[in-house]
C-alpha atoms as a PDB file:
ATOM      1  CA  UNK A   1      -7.381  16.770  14.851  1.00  0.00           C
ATOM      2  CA  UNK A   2      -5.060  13.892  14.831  1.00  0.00           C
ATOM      3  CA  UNK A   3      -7.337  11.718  13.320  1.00  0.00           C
ATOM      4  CA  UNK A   4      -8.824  13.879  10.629  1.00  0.00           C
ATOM      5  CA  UNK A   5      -4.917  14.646   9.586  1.00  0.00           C
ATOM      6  CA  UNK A   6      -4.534  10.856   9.670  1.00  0.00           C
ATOM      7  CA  UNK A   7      -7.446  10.021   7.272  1.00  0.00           C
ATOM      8  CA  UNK A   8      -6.229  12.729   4.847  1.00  0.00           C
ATOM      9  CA  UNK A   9      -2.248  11.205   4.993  1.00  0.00           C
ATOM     10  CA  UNK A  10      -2.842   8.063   4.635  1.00  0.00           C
ATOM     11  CA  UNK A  11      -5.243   8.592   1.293  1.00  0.00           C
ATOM     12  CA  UNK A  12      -2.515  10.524  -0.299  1.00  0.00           C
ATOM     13  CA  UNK A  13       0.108   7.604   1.258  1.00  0.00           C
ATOM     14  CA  UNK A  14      -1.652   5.130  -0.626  1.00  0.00           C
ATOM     15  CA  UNK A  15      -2.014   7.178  -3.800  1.00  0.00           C
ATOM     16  CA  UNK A  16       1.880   7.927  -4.082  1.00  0.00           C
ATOM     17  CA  UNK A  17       2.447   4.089  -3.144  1.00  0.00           C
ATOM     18  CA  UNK A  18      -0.283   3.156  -5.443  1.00  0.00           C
ATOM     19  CA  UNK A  19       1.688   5.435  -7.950  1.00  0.00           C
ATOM     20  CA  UNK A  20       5.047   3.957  -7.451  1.00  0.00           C
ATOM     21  CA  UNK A  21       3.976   0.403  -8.299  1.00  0.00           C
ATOM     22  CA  UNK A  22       2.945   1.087 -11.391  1.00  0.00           C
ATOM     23  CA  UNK A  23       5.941   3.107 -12.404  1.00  0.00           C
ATOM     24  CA  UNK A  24       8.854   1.716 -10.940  1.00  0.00           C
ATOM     25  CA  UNK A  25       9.807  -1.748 -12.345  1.00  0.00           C
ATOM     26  CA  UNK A  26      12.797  -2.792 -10.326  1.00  0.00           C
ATOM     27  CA  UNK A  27      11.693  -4.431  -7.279  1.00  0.00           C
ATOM     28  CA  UNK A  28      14.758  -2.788  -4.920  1.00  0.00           C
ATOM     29  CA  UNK A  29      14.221   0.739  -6.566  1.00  0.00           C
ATOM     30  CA  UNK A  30      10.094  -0.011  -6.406  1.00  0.00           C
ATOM     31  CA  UNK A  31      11.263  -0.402  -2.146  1.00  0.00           C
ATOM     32  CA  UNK A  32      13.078   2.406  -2.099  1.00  0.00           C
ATOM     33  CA  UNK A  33      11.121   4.263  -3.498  1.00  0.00           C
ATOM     34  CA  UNK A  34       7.862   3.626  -1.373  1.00  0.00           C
ATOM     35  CA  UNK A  35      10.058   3.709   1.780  1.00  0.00           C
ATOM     36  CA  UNK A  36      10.419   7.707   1.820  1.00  0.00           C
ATOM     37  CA  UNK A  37       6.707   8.761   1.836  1.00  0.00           C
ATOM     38  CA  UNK A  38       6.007   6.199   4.461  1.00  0.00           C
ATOM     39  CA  UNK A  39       8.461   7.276   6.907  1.00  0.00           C
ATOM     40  CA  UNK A  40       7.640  10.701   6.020  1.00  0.00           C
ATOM     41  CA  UNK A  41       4.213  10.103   6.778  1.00  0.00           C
ATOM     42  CA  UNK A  42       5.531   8.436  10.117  1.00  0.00           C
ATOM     43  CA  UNK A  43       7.461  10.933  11.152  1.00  0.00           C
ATOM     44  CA  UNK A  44       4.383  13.666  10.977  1.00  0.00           C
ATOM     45  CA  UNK A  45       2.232  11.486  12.466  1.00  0.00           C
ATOM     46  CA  UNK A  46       4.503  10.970  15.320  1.00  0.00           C
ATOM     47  CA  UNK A  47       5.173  14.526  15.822  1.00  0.00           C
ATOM     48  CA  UNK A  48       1.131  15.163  15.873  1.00  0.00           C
ATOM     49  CA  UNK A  49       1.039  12.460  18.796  1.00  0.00           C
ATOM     50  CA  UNK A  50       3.886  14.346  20.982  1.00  0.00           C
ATOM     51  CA  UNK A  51       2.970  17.685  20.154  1.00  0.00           C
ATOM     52  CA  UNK A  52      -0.699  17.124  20.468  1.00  0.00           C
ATOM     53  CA  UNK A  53      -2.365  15.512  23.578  1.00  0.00           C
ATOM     54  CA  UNK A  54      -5.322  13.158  23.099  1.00  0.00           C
ATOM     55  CA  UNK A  55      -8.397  14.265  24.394  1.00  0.00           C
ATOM     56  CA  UNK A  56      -9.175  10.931  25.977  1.00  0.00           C
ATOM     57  CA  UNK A  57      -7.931   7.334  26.616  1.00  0.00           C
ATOM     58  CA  UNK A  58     -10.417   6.279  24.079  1.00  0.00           C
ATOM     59  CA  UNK A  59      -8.921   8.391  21.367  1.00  0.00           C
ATOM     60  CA  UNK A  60      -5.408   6.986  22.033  1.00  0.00           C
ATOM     61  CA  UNK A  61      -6.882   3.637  21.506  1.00  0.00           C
ATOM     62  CA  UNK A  62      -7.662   4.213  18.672  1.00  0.00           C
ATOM     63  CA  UNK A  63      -5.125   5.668  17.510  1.00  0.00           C
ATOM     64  CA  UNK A  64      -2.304   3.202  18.192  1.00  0.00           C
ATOM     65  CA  UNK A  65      -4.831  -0.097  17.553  1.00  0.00           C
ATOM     66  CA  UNK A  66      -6.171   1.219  14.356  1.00  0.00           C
ATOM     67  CA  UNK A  67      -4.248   4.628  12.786  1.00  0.00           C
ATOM     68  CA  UNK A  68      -0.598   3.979  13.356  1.00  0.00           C
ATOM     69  CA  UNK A  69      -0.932   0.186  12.044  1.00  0.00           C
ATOM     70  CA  UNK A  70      -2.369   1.703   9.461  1.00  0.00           C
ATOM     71  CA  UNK A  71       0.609   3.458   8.040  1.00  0.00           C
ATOM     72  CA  UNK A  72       3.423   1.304   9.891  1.00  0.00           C
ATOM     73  CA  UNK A  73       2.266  -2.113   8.137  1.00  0.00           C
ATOM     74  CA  UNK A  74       2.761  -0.129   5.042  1.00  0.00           C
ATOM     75  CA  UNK A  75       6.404   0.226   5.985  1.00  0.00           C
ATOM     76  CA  UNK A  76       6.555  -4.054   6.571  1.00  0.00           C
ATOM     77  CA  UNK A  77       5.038  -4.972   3.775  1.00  0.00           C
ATOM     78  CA  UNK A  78       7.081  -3.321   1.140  1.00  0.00           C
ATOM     79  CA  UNK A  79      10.064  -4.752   2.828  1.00  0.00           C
ATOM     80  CA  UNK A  80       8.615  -8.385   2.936  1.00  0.00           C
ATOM     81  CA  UNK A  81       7.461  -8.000  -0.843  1.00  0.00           C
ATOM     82  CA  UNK A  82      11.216  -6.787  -1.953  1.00  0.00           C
ATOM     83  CA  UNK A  83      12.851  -9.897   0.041  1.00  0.00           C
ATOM     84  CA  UNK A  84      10.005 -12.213  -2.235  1.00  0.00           C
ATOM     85  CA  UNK A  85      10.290 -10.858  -5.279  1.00  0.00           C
ATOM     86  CA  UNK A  86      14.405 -10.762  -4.814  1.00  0.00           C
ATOM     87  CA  UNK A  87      14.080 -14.091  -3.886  1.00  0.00           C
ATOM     88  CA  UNK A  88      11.640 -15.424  -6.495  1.00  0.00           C
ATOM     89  CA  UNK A  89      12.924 -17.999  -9.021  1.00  0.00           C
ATOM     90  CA  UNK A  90      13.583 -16.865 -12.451  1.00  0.00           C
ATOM     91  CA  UNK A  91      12.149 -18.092 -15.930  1.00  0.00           C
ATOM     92  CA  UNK A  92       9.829 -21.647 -14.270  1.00  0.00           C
ATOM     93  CA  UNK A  93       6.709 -20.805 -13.118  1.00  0.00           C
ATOM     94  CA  UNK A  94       6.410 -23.944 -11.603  1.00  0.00           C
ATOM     95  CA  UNK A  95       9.152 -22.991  -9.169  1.00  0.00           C
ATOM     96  CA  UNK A  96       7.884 -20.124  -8.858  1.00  0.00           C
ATOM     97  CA  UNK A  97       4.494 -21.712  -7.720  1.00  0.00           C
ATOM     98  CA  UNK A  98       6.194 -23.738  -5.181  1.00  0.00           C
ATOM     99  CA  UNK A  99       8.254 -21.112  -3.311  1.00  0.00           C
ATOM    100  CA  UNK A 100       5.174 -18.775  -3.301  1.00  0.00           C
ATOM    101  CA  UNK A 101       3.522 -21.569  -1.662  1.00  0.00           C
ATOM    102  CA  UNK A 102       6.395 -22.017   0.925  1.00  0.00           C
ATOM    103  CA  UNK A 103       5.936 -18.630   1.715  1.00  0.00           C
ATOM    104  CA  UNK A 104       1.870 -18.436   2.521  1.00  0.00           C
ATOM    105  CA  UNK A 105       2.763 -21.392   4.858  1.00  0.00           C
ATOM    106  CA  UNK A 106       5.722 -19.181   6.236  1.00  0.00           C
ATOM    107  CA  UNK A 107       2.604 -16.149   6.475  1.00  0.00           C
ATOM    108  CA  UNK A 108       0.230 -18.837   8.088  1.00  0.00           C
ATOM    109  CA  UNK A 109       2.977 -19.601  10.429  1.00  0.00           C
ATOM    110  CA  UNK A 110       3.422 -15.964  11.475  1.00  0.00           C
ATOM    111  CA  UNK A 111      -0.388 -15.875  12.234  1.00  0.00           C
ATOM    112  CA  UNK A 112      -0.530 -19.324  14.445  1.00  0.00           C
ATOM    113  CA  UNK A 113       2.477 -18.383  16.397  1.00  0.00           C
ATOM    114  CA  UNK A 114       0.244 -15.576  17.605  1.00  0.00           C
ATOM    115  CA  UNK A 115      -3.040 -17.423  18.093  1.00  0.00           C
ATOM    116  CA  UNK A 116      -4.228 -15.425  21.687  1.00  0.00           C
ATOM    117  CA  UNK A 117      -3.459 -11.876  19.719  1.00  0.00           C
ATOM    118  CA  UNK A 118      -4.251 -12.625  15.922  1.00  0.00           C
ATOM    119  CA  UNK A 119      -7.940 -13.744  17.287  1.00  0.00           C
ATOM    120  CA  UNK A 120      -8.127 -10.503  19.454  1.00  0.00           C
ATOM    121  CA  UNK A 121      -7.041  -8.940  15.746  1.00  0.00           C
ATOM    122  CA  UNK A 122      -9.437 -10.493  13.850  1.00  0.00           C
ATOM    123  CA  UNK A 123     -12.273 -10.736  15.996  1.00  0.00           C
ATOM    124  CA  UNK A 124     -12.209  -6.868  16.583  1.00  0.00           C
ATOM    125  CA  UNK A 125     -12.335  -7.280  20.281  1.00  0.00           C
ATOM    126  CA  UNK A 126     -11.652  -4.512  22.838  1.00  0.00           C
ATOM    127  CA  UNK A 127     -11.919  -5.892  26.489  1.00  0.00           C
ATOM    128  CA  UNK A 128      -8.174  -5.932  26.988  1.00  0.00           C
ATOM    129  CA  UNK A 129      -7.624  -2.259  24.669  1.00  0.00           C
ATOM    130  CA  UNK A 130      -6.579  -0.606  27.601  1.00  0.00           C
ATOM    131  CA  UNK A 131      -3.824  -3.189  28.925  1.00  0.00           C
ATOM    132  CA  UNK A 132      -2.161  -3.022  25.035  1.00  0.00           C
ATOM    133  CA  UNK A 133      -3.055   0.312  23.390  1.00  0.00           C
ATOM    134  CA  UNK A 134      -2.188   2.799  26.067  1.00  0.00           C
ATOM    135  CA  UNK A 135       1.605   3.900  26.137  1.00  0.00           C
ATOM    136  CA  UNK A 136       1.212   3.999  29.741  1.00  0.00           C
ATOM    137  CA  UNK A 137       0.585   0.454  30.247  1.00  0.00           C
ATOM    138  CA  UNK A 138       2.691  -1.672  31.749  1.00  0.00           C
ATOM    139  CA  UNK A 139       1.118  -4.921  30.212  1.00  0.00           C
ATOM    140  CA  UNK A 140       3.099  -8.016  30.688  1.00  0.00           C
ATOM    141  CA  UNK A 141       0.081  -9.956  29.220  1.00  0.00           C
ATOM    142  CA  UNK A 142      -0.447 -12.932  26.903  1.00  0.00           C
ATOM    143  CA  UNK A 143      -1.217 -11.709  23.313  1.00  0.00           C
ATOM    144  CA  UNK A 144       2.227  -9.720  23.069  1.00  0.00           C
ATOM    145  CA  UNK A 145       6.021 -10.644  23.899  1.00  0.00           C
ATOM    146  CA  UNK A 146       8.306  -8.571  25.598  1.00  0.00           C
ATOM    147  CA  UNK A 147       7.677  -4.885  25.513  1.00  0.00           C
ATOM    148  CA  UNK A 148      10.667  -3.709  27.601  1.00  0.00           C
ATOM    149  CA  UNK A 149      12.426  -2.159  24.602  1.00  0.00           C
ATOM    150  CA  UNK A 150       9.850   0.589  23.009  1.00  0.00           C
ATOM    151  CA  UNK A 151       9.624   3.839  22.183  1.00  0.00           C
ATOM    152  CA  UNK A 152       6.932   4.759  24.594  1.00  0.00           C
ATOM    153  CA  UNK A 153       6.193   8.469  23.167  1.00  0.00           C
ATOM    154  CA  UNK A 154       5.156   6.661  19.864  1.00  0.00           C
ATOM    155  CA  UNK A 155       4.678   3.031  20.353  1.00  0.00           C
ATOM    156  CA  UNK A 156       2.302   0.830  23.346  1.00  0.00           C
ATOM    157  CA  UNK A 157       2.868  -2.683  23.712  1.00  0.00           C
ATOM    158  CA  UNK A 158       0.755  -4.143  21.069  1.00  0.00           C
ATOM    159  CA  UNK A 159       0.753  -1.979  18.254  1.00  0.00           C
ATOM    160  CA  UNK A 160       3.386  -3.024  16.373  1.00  0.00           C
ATOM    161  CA  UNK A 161       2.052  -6.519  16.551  1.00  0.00           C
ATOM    162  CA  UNK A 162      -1.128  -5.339  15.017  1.00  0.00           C
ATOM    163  CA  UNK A 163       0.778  -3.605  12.223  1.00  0.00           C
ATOM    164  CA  UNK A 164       2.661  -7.141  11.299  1.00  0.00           C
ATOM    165  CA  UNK A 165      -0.855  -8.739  11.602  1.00  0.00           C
ATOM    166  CA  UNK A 166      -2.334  -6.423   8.144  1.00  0.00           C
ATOM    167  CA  UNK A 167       1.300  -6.293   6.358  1.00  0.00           C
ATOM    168  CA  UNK A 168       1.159  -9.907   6.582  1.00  0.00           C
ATOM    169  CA  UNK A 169      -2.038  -9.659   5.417  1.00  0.00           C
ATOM    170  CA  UNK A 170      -1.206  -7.453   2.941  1.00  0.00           C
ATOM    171  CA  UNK A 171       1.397 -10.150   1.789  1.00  0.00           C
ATOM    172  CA  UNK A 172      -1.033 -12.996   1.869  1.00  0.00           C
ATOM    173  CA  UNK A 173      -3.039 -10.981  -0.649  1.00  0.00           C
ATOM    174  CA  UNK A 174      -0.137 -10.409  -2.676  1.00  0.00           C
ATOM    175  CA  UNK A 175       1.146 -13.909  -3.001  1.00  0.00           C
ATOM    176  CA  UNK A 176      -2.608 -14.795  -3.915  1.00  0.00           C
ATOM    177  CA  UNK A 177      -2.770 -12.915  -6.839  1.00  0.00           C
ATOM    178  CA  UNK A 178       0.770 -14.203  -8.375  1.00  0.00           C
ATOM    179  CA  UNK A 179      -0.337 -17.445  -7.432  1.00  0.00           C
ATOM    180  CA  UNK A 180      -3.814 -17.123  -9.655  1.00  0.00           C
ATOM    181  CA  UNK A 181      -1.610 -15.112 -12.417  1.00  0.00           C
ATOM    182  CA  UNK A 182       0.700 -18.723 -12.358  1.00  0.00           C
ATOM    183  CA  UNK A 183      -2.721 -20.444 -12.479  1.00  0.00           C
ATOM    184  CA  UNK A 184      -3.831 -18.825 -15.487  1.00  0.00           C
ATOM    185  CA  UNK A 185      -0.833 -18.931 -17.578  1.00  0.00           C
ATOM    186  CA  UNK A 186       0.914 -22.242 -16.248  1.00  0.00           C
ATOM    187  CA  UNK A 187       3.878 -22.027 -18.926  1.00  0.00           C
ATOM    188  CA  UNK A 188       4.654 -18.395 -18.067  1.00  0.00           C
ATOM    189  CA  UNK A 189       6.795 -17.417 -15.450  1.00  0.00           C
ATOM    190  CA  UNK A 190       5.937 -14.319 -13.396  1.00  0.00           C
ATOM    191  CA  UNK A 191       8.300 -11.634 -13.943  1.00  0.00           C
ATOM    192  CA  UNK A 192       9.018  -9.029 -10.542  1.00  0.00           C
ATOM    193  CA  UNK A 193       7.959  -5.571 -11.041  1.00  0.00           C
ATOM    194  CA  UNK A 194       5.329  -6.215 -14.321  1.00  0.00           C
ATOM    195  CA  UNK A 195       3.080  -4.430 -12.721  1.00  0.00           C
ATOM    196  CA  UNK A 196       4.869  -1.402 -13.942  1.00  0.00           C
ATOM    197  CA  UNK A 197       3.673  -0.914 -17.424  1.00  0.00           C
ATOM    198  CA  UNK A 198       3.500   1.742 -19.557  1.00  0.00           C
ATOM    199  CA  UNK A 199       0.845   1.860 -22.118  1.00  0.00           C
ATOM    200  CA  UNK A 200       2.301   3.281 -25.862  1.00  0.00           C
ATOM    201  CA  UNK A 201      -0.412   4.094 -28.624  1.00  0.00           C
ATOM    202  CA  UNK A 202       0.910   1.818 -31.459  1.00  0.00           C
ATOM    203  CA  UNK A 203      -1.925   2.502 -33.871  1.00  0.00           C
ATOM    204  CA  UNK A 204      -2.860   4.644 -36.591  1.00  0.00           C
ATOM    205  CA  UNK A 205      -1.734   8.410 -35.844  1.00  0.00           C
ATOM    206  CA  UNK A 206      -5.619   9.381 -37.775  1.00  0.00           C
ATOM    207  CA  UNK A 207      -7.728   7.094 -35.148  1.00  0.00           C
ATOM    208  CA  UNK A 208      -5.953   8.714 -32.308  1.00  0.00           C
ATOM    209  CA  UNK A 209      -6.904  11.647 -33.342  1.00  0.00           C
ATOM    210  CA  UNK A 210     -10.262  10.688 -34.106  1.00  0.00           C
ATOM    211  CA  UNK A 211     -10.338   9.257 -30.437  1.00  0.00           C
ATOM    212  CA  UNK A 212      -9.303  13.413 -29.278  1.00  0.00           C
ATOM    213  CA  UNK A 213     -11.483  14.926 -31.176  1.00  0.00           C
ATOM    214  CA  UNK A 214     -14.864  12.591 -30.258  1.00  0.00           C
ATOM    215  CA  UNK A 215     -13.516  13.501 -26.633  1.00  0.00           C
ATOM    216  CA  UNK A 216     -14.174  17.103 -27.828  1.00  0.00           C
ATOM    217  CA  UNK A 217     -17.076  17.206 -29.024  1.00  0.00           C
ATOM    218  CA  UNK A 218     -18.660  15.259 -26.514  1.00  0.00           C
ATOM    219  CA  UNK A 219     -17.842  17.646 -23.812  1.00  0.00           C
ATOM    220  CA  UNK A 220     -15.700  15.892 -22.225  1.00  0.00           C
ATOM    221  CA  UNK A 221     -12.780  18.318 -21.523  1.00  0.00           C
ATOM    222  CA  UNK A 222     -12.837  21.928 -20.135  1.00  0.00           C
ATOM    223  CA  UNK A 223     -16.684  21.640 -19.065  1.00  0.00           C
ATOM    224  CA  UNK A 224     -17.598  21.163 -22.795  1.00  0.00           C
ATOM    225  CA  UNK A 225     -15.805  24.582 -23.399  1.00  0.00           C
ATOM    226  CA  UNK A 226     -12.654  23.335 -25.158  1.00  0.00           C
ATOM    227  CA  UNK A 227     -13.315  23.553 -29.473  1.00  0.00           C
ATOM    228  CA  UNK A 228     -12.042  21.696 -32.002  1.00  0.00           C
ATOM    229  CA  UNK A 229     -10.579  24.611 -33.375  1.00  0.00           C
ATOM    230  CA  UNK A 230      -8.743  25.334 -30.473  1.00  0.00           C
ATOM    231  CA  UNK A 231      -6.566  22.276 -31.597  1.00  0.00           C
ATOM    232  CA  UNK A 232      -6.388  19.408 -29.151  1.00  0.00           C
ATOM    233  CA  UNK A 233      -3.312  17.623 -28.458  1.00  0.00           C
ATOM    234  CA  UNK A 234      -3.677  14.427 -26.898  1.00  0.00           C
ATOM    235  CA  UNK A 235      -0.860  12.727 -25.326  1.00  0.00           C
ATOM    236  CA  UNK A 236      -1.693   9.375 -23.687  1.00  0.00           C
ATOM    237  CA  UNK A 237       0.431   8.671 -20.188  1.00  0.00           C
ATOM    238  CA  UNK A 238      -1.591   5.379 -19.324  1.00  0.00           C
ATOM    239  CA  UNK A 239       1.330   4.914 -16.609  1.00  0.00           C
ATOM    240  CA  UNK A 240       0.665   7.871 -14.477  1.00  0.00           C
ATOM    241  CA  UNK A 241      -1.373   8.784 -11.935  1.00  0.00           C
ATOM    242  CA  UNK A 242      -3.490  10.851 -14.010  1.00  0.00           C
ATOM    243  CA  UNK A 243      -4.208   8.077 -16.755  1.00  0.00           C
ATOM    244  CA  UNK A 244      -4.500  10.257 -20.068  1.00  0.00           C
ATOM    245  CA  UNK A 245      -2.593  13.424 -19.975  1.00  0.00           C
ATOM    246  CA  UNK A 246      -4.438  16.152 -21.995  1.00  0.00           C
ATOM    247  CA  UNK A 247      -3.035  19.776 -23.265  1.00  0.00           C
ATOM    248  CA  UNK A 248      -4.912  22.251 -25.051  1.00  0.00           C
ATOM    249  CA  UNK A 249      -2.413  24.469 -27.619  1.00  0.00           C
ATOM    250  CA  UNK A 250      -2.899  26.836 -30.153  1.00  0.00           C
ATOM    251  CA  UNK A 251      -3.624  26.183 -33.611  1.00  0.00           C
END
């Protein structure tokens, strides 16, 4: 149960975050904004662990190695993208390449100062699972600090560790691509929050509507039932969710 609700959150998680980053510009709104449906998820998925026992210790496992980083690095990563993007210089692009640099070594960094539990993380292994993904361990182990101060209802002693690991990999990613975007345009700074855009039709009124009614014809809309008679409106919303927003009206 837990993990079939999980699979189904977490798809509609990413959609609304997904959402969010192309429609909110402002990098603190763009955080606070992706901050509510990840602790909402977090707070269902917490309730499903205490109101719902796991069938087995293999099942809580998984659930704390691989579903709760899931969502949790989520949570990490749109805080350590606000605090780059506020920090990011404005109008150089070579500056900009520079401090994004600083800040994969700073990711790197995180990574090596973990070296016993980022290659249990990346090599997948599971010999020690039970010593760090069970709430009821008591590990005092190697790949994790100290654990004396957790939630132990929600939290075992290495799976918060393992949600840093993908948000910082999540942020590695990130800096990559504005690092190839200053690569490709050298004398043009990156500007925080671009990735919001919304597309306007600027052409000719007569070959949008051309464009609606080809869509027509074709079959495209209403299972081939809608008629050019019927008068199609087209209203293009490249910035949503949907894409291209359609609406049928009378004549």
């Amino acid at each position: 149960m837990i993990k079939e609700f999980s699979v189904r959150a977490l798809a509609q998680l990413m959609d609304e975050l997904h959402a969010i980053d192309y429609q909110v510009g402002d990098p603190l709104e763009k955080m606070k904004s992706s901050l509510k449906p990840i602790r909402a998820a977090l707070l269902k998925l917490r309730m499903l662990c205490v109101e719902h026992s796991f069938e087995t210790e293999e099942d809580e496992v998984y659930f704390f190695k691989h579903i709760k980083p899931d969502f949790y690095c989520q949570q990490i990563f749109v805080i350590q993208r606000y605090t780059l993007e506020r920090n990011m210089p404005d109008r150089d692009a070579e500056a900009q390449r520079l401090y994004l640099l600083a800040e994969l070594a700073y990711v790197e960094r995180f990574f090596l100062s973990h070296p016993l539990a980022y290659e249990y993380y990346r090599l997948g292994a599971a010999e020690l699972d039970s010593e760090y993904f069970l709430r009821s361990s008591e590990c005092n182990g190697l790949l994790v600090g100290d654990i004396s101060d957790f939630d132990r209802t929600f939290s075992t002693p290495a799976d918060y560790l393992f949600s840093q690991f993908r948000a910082y990999g999540l942020l590695k990613e990130w800096i990559f691509e504005r690092l190839d975007y200053l690569a490709r345009n050298p004398a043009m700074a990156y500007v925080p929050g671009s990735e919001a855009v919304e597309l306007k039709w600027t052409g000719d009124s007569v070959n949008l509507a051309e464009l609606g009614y080809a869509l027509v014809l074709s079959g495209q809309f209403n299972n081939g039932q809608a008629g050019v008679a019927d008068g199609i409106h087209w209203r293009p919303s490249f910035g949503r969710p949907g894409g291209l927003a359609f609406c049928e009206h009378s004549a």
